[in-house]
Protein backbone atom coordinates (compact mmCIF):
# COMPACT_ATOMS: atom_id res chain seq x y z
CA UNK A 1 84.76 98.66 121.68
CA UNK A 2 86.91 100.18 118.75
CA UNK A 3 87.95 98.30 116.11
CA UNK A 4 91.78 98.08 114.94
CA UNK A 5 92.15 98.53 111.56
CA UNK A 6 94.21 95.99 109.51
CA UNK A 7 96.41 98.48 107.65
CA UNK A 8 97.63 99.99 110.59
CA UNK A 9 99.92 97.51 112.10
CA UNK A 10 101.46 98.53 116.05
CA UNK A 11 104.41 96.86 115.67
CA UNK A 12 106.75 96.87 112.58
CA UNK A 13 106.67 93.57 110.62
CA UNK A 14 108.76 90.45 112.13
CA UNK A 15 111.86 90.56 109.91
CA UNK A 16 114.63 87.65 111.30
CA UNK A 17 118.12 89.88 109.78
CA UNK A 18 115.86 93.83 110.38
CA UNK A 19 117.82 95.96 112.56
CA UNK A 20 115.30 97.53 115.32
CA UNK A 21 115.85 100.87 113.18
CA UNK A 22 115.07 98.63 109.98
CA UNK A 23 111.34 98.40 111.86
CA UNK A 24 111.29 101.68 113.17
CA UNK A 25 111.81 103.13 109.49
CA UNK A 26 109.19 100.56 108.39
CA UNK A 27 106.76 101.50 110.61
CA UNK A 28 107.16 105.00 110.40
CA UNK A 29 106.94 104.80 106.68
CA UNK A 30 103.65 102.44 106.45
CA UNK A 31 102.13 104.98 109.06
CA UNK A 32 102.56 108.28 106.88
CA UNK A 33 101.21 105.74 103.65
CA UNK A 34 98.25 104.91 105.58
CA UNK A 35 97.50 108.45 106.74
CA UNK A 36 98.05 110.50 103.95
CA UNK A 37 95.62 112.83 102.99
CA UNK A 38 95.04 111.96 99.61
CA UNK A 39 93.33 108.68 101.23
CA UNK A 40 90.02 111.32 102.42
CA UNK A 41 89.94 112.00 98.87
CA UNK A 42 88.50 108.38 97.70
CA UNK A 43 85.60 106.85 99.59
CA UNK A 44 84.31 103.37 99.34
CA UNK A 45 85.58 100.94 96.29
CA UNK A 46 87.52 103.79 94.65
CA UNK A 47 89.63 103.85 98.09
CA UNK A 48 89.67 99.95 97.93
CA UNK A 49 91.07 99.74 94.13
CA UNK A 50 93.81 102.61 95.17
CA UNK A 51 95.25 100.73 98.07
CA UNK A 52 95.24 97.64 96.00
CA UNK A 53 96.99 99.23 93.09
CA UNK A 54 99.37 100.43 95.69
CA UNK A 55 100.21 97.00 97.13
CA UNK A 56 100.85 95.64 93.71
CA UNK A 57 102.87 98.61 92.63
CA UNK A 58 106.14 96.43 92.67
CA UNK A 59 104.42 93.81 90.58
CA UNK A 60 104.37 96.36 87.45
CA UNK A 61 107.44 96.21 85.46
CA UNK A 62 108.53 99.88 85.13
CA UNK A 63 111.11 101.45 82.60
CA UNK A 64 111.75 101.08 78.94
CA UNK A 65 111.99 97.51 78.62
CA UNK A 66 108.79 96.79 80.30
């Protein structure tokens, strides 16, 4: 039996005002995140801490006022 990964969803995210290209784009977009090469590159926690740091990226205040 395989096992589905959580990071790679099979249908885009339920958004109530997304257009069905909003989800398409989404999709599309989270699937070339998730399979990006540079993911082979880290193994085990290093992997872990990247995605993480990913997912919080928008948490980060960025600019010169940060």
């Amino acid at each position: 039996m395989r096992r589905r990964s959580r990071a790679a969803p099979t249908t885009p995210p339920n958004r109530p005002n997304a257009s069905p290209d909003t989800g398409a784009r989404i999709l599309e977009l989270t699937t070339q995140i998730i399979t990006h090469p540079y993911w082979a590159t880290l193994s085990g926690p290093d992997r872990v801490e990247a995605r993480t740091a990913l997912k919080h990226a928008h948490d980060t205040p960025v600019g010169p006022d940060a």
